[in-house]
Protein backbone atom coordinates (compact mmCIF):
# COMPACT_ATOMS: atom_id res chain seq x y z
CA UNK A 1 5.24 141.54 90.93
CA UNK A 2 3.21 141.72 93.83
CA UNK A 3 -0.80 140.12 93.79
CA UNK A 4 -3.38 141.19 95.86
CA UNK A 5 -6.69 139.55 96.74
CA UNK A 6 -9.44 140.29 98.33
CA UNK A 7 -10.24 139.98 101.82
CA UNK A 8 -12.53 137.86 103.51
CA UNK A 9 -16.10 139.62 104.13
CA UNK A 10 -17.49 138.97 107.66
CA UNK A 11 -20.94 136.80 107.17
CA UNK A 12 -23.09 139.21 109.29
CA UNK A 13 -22.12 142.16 106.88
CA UNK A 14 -23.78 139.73 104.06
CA UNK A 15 -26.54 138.92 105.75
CA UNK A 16 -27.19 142.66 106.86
CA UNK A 17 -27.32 143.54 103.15
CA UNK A 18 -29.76 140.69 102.15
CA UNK A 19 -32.21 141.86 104.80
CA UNK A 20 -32.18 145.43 104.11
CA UNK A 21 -32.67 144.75 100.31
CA UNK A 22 -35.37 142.41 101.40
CA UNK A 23 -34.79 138.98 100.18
CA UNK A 24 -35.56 135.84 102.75
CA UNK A 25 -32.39 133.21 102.97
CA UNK A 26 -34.74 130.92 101.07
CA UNK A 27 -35.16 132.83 97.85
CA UNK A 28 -31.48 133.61 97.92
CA UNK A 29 -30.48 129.83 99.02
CA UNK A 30 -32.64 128.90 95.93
CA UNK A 31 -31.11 131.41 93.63
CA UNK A 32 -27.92 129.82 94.48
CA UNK A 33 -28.45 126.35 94.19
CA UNK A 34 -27.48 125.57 97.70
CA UNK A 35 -29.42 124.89 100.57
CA UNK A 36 -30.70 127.48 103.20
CA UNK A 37 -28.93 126.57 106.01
CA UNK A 38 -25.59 126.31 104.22
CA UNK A 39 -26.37 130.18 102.96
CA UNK A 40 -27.10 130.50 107.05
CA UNK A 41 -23.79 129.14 107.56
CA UNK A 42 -21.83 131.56 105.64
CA UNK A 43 -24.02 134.39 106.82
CA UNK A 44 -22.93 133.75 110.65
CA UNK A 45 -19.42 132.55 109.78
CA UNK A 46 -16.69 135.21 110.70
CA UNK A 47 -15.51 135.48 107.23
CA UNK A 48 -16.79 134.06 103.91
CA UNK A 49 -14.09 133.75 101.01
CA UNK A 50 -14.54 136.40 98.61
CA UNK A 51 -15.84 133.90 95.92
CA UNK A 52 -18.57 132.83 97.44
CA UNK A 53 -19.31 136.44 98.63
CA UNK A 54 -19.04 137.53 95.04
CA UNK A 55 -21.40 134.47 94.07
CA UNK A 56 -23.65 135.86 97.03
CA UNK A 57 -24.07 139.06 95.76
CA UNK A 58 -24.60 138.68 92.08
CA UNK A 59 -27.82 136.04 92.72
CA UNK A 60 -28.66 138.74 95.53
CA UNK A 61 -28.35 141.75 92.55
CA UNK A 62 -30.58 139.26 90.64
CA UNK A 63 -33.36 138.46 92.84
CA UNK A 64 -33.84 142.35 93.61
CA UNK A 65 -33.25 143.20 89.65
CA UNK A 66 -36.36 140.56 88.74
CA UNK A 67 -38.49 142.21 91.61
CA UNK A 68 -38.14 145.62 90.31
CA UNK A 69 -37.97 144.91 86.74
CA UNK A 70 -34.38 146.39 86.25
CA UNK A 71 -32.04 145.11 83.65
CA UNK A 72 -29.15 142.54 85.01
CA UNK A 73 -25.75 144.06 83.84
């Protein structure tokens, strides 16, 4: 039986969708628990695993869900 995983996301594409939706590396850095210029790391890194992407985009889905008063899923 064959596994797949997923692939690597390239850093800029994360950091493109945290400025479009409007959230500073600071509030997300903070959401995270790590510090900003670790989160500036991964955003300029080639590829970030697709853990820590996953972990990126949930607190990034959370930050935007407070501000708007949506429901987190």
């Amino acid at each position: 039986m064959s596994e797949t995983f997923p692939s690597p996301i390239p850093g800029p594409d994360l950091a493109a969708l945290r400025r479009e939706m409007g959230v500073t590396q600071l509030a997300l850095a903070t959401r995270m628990g790590v510090h900003r210029i670790t989160l500036n790391g991964w955003e300029r890194a080639h590829t970030v695993d697709p853990l820590r992407a996953a972990r990126y985009r949930r607190a990034l889905r959370e930050i935007v869900d407070e501000a708007t008063g949506a429901t987190v899923a």
